[in-house]
N, C-alpha and C. Protein backbone atom coordinates (compact mmCIF):
# COMPACT_ATOMS: atom_id res chain seq x y z
N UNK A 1 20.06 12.45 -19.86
CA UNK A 1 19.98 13.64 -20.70
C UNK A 1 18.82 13.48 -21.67
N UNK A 2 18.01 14.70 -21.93
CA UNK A 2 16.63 14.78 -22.67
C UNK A 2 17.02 15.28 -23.92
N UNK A 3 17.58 14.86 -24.90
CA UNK A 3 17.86 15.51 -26.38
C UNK A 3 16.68 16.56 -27.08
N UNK A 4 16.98 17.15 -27.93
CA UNK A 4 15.78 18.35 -28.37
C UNK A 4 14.88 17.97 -28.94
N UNK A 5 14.39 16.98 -29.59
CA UNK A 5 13.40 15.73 -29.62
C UNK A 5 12.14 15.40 -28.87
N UNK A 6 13.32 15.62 -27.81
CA UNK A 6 12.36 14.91 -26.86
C UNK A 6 12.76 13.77 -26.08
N UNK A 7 13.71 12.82 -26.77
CA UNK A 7 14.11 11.39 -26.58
C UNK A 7 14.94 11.28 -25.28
N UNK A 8 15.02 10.49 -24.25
CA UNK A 8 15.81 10.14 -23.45
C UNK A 8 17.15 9.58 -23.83
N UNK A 9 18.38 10.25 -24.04
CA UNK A 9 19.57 9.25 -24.50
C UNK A 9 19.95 9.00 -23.22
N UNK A 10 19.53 9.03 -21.42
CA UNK A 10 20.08 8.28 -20.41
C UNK A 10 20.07 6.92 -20.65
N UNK A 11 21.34 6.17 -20.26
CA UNK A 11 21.17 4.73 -20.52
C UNK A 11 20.27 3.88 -19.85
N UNK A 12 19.95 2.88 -19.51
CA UNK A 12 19.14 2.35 -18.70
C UNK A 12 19.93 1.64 -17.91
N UNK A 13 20.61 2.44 -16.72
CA UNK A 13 21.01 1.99 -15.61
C UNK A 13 20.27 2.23 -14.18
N UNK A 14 20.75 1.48 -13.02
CA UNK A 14 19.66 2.19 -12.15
C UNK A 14 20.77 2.90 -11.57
N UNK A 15 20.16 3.63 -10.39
CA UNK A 15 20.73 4.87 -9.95
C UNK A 15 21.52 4.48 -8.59
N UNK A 16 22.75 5.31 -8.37
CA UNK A 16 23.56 4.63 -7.03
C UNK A 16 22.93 3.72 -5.75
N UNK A 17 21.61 4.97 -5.08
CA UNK A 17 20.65 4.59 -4.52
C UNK A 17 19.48 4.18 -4.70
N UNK A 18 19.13 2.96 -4.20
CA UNK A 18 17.88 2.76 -4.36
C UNK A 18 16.90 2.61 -3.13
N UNK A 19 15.99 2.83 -3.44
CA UNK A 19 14.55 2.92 -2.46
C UNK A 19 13.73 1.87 -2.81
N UNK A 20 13.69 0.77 -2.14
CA UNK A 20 12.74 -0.51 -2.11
C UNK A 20 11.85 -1.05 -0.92
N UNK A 21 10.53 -1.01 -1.60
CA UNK A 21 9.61 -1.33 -0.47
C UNK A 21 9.51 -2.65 -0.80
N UNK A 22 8.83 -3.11 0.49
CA UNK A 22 8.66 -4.55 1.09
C UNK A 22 7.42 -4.81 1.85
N UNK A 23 6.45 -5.19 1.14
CA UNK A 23 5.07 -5.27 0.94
C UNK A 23 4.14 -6.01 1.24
N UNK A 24 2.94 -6.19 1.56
CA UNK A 24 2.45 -7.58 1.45
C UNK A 24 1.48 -7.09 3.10
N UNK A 25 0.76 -8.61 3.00
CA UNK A 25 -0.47 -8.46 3.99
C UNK A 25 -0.03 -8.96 5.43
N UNK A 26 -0.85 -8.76 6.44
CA UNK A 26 -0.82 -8.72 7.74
C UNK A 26 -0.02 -10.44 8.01
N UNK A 27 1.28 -10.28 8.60
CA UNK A 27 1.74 -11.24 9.05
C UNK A 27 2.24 -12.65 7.51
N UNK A 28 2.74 -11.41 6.42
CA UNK A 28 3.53 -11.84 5.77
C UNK A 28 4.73 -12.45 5.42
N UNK A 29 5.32 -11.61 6.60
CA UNK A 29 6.75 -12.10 6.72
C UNK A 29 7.85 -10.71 6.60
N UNK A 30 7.03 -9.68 6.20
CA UNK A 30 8.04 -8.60 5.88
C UNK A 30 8.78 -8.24 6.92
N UNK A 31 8.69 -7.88 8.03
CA UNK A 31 9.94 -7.69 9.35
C UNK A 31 10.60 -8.85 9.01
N UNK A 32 10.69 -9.89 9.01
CA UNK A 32 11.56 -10.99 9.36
C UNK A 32 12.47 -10.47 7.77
N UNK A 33 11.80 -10.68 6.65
CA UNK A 33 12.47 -10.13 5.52
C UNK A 33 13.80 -9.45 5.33
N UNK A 34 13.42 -7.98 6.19
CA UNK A 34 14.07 -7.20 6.12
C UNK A 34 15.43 -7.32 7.02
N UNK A 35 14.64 -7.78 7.77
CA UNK A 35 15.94 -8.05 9.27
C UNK A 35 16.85 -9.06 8.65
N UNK A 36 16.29 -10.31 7.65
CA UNK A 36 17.24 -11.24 7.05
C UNK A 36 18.06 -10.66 6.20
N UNK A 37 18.04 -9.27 5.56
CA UNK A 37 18.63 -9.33 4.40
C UNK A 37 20.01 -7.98 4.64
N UNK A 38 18.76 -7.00 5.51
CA UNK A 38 19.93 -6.14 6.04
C UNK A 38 21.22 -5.96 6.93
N UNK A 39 22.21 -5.57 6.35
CA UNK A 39 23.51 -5.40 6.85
C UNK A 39 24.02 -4.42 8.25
N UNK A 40 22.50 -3.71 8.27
CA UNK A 40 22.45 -3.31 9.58
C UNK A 40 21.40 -3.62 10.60
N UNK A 41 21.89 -3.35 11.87
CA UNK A 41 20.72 -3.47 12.41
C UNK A 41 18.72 -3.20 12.24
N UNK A 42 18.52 -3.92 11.84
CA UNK A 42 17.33 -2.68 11.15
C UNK A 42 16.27 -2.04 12.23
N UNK A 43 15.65 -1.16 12.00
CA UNK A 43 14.86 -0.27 12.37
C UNK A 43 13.24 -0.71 12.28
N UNK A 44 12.96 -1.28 13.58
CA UNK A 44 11.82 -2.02 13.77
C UNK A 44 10.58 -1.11 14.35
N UNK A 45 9.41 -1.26 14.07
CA UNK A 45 8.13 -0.47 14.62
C UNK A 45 6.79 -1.10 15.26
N UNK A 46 7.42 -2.57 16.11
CA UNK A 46 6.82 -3.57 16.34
C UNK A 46 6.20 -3.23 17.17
N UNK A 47 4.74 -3.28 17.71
CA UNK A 47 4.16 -3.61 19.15
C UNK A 47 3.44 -4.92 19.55
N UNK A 48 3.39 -5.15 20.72
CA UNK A 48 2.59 -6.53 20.86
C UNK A 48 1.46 -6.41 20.52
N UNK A 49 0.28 -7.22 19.83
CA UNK A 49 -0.88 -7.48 19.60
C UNK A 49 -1.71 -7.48 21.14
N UNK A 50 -2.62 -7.06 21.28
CA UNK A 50 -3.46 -7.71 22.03
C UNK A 50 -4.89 -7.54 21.98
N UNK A 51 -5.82 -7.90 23.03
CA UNK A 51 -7.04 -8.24 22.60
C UNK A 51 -8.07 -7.55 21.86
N UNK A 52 -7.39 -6.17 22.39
CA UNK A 52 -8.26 -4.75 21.73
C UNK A 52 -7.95 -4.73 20.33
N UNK A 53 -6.86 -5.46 19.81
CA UNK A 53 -6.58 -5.45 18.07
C UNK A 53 -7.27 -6.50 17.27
N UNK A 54 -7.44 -7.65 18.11
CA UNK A 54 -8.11 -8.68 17.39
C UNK A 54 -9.20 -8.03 16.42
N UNK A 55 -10.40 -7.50 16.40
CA UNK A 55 -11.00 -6.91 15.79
C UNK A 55 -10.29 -6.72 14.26
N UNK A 56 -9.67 -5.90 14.70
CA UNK A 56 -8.73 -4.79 13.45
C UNK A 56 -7.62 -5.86 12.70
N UNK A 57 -7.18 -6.78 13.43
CA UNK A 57 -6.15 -7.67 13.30
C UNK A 57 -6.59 -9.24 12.98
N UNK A 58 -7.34 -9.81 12.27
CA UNK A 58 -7.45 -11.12 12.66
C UNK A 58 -6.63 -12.05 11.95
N UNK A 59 -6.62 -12.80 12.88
CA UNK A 59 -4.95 -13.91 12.91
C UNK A 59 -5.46 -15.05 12.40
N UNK A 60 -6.25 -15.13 12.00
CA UNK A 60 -7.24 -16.20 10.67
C UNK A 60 -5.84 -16.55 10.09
N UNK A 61 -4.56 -18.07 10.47
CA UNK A 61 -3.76 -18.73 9.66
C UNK A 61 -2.58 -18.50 10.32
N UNK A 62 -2.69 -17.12 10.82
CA UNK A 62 -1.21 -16.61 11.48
C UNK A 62 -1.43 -16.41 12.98
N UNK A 63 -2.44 -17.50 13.51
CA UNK A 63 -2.35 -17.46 14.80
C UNK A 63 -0.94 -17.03 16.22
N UNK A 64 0.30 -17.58 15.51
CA UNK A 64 1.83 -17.47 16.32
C UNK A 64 1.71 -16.33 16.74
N UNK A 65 1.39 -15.60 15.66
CA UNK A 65 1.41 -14.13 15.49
C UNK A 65 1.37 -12.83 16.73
N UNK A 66 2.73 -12.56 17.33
CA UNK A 66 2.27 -11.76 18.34
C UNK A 66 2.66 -10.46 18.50
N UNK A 67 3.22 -10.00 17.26
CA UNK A 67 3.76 -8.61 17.58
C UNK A 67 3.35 -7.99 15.64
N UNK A 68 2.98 -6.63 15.63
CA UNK A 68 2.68 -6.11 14.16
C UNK A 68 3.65 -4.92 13.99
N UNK A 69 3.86 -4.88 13.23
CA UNK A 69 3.98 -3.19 12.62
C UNK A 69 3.21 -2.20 12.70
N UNK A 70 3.41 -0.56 13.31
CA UNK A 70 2.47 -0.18 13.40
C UNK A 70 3.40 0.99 12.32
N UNK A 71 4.14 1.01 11.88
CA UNK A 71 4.98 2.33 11.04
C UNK A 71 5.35 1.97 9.74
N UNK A 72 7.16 1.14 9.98
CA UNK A 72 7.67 0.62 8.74
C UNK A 72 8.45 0.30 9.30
N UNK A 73 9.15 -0.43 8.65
CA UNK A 73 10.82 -1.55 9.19
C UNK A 73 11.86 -0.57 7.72
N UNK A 74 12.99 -0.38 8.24
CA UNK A 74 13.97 -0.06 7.63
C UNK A 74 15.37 -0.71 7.53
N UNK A 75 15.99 -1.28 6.67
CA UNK A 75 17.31 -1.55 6.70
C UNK A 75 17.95 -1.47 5.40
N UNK A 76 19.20 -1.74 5.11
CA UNK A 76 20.06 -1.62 3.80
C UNK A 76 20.48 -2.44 3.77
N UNK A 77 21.19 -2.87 2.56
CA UNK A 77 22.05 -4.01 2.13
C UNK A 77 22.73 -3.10 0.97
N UNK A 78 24.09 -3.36 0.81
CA UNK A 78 25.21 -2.91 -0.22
C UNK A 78 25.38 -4.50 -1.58
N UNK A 79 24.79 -3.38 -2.67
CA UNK A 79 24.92 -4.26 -3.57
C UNK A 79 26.43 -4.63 -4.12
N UNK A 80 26.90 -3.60 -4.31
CA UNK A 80 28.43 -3.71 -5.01
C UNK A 80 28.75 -2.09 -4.29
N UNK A 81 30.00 -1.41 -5.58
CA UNK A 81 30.83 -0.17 -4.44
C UNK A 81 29.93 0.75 -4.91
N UNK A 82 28.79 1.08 -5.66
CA UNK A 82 27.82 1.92 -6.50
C UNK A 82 26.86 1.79 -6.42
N UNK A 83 26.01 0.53 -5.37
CA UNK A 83 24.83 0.46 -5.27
C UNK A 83 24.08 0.34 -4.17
N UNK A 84 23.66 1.19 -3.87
CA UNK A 84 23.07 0.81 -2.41
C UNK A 84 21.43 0.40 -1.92
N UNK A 85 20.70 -0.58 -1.66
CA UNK A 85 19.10 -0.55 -1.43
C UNK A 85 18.65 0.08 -0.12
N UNK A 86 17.91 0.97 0.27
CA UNK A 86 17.33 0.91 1.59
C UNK A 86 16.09 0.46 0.78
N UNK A 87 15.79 0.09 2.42
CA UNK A 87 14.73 -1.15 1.76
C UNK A 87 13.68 -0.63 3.32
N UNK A 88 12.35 -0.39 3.04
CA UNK A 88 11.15 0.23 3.46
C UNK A 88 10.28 -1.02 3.87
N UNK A 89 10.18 -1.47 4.74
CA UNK A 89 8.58 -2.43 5.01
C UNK A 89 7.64 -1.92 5.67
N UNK A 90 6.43 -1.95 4.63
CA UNK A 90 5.19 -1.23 5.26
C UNK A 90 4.28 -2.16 5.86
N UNK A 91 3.78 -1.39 6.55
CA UNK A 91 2.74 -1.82 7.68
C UNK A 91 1.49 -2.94 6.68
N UNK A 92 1.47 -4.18 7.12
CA UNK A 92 -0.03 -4.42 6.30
C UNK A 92 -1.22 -4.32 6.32
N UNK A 93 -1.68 -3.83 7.71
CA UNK A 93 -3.39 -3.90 8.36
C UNK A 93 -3.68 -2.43 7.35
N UNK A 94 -4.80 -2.67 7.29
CA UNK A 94 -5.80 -1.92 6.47
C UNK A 94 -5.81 -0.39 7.55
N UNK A 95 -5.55 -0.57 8.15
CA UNK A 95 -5.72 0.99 8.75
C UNK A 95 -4.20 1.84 8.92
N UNK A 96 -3.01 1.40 8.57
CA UNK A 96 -2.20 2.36 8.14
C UNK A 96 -2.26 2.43 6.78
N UNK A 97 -2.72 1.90 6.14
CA UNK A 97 -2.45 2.24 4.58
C UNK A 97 -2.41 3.58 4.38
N UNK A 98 -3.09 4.22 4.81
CA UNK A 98 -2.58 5.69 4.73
C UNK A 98 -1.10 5.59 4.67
N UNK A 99 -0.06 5.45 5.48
CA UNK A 99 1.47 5.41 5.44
C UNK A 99 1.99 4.82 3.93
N UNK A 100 1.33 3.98 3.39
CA UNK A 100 1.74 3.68 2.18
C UNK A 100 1.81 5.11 0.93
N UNK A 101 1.47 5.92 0.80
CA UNK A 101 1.29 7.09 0.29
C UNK A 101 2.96 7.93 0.64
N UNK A 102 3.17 7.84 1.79
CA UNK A 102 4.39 8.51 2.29
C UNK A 102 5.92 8.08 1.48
N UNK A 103 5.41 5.98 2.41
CA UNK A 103 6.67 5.32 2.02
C UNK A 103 6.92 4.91 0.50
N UNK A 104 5.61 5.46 -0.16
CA UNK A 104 6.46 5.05 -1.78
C UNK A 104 7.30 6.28 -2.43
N UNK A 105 7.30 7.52 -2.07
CA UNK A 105 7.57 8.62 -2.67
C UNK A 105 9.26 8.48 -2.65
N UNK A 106 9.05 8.29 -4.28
CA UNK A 106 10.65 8.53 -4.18
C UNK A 106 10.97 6.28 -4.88
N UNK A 107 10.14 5.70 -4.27
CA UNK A 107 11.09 4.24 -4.75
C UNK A 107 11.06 4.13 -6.07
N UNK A 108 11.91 2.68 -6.05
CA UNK A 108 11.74 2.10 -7.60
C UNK A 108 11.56 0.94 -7.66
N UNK A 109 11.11 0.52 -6.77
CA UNK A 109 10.63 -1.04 -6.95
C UNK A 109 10.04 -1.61 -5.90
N UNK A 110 9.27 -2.43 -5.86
CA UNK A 110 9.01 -3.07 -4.14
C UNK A 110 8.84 -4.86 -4.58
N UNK A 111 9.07 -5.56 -3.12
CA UNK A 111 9.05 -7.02 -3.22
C UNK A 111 7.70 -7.01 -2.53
N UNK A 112 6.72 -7.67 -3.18
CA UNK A 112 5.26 -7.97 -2.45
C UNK A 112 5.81 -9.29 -2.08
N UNK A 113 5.06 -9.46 -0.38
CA UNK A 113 5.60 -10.79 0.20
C UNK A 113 3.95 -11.47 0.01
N UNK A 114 3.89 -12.75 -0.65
CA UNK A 114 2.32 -13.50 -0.54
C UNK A 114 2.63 -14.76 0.71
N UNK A 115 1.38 -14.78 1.37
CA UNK A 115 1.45 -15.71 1.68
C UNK A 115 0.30 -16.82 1.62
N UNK A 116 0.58 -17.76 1.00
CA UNK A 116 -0.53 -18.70 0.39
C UNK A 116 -1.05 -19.44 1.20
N UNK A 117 -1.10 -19.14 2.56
CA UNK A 117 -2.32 -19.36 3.55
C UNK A 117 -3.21 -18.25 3.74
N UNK A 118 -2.99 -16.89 3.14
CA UNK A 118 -3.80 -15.69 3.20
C UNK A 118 -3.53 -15.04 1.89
N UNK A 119 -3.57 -15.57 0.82
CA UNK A 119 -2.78 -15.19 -0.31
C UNK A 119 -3.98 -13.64 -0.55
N UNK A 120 -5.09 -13.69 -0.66
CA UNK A 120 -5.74 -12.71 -1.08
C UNK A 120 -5.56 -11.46 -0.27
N UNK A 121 -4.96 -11.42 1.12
CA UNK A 121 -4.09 -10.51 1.56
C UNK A 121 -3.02 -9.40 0.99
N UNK A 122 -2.43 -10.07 -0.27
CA UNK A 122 -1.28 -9.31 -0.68
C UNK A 122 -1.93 -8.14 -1.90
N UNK A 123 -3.60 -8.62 -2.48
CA UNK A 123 -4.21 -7.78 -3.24
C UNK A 123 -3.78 -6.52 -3.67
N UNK A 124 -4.19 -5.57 -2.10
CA UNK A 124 -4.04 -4.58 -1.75
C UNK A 124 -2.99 -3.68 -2.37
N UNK A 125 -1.45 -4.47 -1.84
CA UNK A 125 -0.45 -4.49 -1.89
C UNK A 125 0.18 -4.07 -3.74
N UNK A 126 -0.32 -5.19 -4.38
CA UNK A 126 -0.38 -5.56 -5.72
C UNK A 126 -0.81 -4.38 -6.70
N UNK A 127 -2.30 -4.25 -5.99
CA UNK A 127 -2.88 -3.11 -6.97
C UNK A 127 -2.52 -1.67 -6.80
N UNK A 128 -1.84 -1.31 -5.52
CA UNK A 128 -0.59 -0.26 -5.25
C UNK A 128 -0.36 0.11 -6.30
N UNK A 129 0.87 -0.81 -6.17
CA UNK A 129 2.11 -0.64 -7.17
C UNK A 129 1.71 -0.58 -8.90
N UNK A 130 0.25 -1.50 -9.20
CA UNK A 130 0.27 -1.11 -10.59
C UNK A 130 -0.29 0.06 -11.05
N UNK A 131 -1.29 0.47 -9.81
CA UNK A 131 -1.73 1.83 -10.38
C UNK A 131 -0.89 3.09 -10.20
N UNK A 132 0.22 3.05 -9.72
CA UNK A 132 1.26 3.82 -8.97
C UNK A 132 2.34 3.49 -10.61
N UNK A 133 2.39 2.56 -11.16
CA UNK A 133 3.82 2.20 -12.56
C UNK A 133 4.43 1.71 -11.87
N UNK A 134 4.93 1.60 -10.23
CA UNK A 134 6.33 1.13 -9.85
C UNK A 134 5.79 -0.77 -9.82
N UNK A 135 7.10 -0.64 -10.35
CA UNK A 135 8.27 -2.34 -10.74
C UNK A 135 8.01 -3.10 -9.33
N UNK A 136 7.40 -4.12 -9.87
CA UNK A 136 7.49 -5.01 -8.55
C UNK A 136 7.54 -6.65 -8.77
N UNK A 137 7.67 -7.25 -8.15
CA UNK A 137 8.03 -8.81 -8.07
C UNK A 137 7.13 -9.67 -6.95
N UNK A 138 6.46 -10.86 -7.03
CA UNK A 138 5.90 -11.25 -5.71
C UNK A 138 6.73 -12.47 -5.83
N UNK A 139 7.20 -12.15 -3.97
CA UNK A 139 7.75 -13.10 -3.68
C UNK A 139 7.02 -14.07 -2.74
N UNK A 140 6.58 -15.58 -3.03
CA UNK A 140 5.86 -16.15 -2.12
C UNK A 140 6.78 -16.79 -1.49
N UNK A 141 6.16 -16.42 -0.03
CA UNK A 141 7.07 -16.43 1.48
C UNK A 141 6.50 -18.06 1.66
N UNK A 142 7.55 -19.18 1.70
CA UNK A 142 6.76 -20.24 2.05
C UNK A 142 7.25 -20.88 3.05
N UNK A 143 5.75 -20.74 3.90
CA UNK A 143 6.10 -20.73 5.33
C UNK A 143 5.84 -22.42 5.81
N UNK A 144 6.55 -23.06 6.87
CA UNK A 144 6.45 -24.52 7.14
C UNK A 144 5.32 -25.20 7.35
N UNK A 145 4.73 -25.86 6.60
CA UNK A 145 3.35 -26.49 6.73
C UNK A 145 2.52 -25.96 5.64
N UNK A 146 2.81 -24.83 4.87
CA UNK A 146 1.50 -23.86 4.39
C UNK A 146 1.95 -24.58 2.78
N UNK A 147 0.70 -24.60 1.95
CA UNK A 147 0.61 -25.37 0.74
C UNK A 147 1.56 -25.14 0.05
N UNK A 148 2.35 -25.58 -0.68
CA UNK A 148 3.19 -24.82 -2.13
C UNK A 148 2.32 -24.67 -3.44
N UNK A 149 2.21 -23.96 -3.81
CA UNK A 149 1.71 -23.54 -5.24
C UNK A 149 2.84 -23.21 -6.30
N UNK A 150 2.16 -23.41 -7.86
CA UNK A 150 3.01 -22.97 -8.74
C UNK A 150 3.29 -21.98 -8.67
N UNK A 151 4.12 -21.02 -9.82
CA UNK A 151 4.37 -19.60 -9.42
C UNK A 151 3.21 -19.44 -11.12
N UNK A 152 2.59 -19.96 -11.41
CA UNK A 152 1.33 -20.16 -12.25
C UNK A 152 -0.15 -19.98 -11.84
N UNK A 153 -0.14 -20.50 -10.89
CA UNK A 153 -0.88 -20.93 -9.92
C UNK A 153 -1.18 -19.43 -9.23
N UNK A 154 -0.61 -18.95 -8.85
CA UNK A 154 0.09 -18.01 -7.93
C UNK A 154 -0.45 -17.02 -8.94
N UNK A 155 0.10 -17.00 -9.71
CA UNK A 155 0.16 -15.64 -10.82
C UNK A 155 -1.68 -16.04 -10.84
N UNK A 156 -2.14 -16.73 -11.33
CA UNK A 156 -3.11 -16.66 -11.77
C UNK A 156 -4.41 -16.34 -10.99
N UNK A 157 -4.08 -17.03 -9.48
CA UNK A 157 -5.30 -15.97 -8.40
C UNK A 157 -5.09 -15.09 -7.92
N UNK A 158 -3.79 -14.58 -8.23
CA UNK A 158 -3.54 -12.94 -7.83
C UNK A 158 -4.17 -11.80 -8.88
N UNK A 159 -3.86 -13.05 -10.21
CA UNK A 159 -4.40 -11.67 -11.26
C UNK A 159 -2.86 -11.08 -11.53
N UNK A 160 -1.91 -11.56 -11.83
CA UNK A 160 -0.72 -11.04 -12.53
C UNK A 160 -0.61 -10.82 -13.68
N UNK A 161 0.14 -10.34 -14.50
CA UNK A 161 0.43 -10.12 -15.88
C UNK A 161 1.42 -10.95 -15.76
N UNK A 162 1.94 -11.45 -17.24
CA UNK A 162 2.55 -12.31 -17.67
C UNK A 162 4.44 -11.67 -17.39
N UNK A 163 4.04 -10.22 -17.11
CA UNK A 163 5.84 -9.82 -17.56
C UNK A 163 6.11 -9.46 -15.71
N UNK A 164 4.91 -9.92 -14.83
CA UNK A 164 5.43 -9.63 -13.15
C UNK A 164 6.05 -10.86 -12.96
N UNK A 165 7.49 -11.21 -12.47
CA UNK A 165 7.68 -12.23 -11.84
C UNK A 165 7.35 -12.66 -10.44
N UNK A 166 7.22 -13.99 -10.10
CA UNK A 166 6.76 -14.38 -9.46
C UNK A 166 7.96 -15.58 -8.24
N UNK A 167 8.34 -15.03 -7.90
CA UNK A 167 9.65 -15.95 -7.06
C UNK A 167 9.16 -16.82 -5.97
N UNK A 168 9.91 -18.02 -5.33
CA UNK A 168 9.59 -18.50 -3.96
C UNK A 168 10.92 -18.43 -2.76
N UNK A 169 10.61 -17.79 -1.88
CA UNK A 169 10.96 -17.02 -1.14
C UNK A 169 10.90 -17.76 0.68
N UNK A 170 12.20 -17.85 1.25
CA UNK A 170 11.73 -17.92 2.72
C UNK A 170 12.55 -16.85 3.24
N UNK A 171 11.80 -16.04 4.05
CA UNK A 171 11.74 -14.77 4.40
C UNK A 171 12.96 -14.74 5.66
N UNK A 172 13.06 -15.73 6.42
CA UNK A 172 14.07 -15.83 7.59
C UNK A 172 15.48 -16.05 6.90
N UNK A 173 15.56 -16.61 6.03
CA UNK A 173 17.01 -16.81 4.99
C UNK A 173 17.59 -15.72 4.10
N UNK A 174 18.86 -15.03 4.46
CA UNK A 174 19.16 -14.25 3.82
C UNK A 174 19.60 -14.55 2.58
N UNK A 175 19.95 -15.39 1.95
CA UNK A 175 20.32 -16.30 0.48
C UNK A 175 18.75 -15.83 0.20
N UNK A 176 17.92 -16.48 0.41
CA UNK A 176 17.18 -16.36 -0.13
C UNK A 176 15.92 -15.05 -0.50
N UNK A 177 16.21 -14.15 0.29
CA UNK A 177 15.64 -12.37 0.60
C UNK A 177 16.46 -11.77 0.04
N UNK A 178 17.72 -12.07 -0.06
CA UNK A 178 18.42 -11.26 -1.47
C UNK A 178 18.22 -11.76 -2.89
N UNK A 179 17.74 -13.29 -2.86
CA UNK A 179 17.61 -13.71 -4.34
C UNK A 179 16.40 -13.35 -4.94
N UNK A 180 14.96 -12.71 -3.73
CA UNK A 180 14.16 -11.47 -4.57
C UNK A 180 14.38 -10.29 -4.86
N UNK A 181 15.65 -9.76 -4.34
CA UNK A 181 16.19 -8.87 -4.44
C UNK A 181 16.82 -8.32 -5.71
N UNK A 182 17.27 -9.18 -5.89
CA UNK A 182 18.35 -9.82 -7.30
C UNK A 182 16.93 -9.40 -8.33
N UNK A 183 15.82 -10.39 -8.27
CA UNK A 183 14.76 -10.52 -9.35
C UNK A 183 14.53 -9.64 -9.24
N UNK A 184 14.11 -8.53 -8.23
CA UNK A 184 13.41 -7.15 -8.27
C UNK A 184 14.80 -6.82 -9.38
N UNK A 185 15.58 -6.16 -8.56
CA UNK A 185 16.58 -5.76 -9.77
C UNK A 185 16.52 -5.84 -10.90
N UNK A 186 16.79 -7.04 -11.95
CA UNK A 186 16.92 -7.26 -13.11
C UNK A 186 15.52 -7.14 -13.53
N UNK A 187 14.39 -7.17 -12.86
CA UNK A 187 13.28 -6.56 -13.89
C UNK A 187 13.24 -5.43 -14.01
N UNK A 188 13.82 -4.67 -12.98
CA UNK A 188 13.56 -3.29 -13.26
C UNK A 188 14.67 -2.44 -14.81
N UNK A 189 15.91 -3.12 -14.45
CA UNK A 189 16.58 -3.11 -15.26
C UNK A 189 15.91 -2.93 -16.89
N UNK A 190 15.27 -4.69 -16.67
CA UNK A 190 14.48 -4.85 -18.03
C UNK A 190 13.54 -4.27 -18.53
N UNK A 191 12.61 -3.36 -17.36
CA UNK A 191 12.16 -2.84 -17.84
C UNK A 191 12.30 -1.51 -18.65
N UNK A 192 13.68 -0.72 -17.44
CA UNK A 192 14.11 0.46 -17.96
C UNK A 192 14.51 0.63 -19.23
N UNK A 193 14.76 -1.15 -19.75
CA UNK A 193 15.70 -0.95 -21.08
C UNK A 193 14.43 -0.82 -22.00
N UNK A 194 12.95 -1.52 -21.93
CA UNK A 194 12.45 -1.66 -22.79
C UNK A 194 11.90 -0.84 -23.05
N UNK A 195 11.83 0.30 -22.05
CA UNK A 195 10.63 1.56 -21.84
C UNK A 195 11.62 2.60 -21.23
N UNK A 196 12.87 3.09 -22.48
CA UNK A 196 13.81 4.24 -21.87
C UNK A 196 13.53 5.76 -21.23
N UNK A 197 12.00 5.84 -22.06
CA UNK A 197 11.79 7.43 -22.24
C UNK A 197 11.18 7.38 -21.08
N UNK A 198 10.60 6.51 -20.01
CA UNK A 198 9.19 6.26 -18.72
C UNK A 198 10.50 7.19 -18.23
N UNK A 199 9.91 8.34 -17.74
CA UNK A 199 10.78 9.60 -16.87
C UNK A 199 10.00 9.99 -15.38
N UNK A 200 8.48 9.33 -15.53
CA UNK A 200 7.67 9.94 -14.33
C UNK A 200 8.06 9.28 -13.30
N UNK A 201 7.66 10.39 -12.34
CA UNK A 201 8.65 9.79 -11.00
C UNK A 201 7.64 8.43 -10.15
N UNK A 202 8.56 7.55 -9.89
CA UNK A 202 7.48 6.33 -9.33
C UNK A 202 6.70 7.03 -8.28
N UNK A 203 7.15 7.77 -7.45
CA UNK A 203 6.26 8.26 -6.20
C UNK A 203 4.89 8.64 -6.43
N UNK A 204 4.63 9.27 -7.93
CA UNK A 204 3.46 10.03 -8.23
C UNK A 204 1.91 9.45 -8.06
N UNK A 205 1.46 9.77 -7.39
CA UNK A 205 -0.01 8.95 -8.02
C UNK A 205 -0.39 9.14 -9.32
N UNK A 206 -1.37 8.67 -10.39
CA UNK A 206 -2.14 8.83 -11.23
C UNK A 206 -2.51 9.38 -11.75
């Protein structure tokens, strides 16, 4: 409720549903993410790679790599009896980004997945969401063999602000794809509390 003021007296709760994207650069980890965390089957947009993509696709670290996103991955998870996430993973190659425009309309938060064998990958991703206002968290996906970094470290060649958290994350473990989940959450929370009157809708551009 908007009092005659002007002032927001809504409390700073979040809302039954939520809309969360799941972010990050080419062969991040986000399908596996989503599929770990959701309670349903999720809704995959995979095709196989092949030679005609190399170009458009290069597997510079993520050689394994044999199938991409060409849409978005969809699934849910039930927080409690009042809360529900669908949860959005967008495509990372530079030529759907266009689709990113679609799949934010309407969220309130997204998990950027880094991965610190392609960390400058998740950029993109990053500068989204801040020029967009929506709440986000990077979660570094740490994959077997690939360096560990601080979440200092991390923050600091991404170019973070001090109030983005920064989690470590393995993307195949559902314990652990809900425990960025969790962090997305409570920042957003924190933020809503600190900044009651922010009313613009996250979807908006600029």
């Amino acid at each position: 409720m908007v009092c005659a003021s002007g002032c927001d007296s809504r409390p700073a709760t979040l809302p039954a549903t939520l809309k969360i994207l799941v972010a990050g650069g080419f062969g991040a980890g986000k399908t596996t993410f989503v599929g770990a965390v959701s309670e349903i089957d999720p809704l995959c947009t995979e095709e196989l790679l092949s030679g005609l993509s190399e170009g458009a696709d290069p597997v510079d670290g993520v050689e394994t790599k044999k199938t991409t996103t060409v849409a978005l991955d969809f699934g849910r998870i039930t927080l409690d009896e009042r809360h529900v996430l669908y949860l959005f993973g967008t495509p990372g190659q530079e030529r759907f980004w266009f689709l990113w425009e679609e799949l934010c309309a309407g969220a309130l938060g997204a998990v950027v997945l880094a991965d610190t064998r392609r960390l400058a990958d998740c950029f993109p991703a990053v500068d989204f969401f801040e020029r967009r206002g929506i709440g986000f968290v990077v979660a570094v996906n740490e994959f077997d063999g690939a360096y560990r970094y601080t979440a200092e470290e991390v923050r600091a060649a991404v170019g973070l602000g001090p109030r983005v958290p920064v989690v470590r994350c393995d993307a195949r473990l559902t314990s652990s794809g809900t425990g960025a989940l969790a962090a997305l959450v409570h920042h957003l929370l924190t933020t809503r509390s600190a900044h009651p009157a922010n009313t613009s809708d996250p979807g908006e551009p600029p």
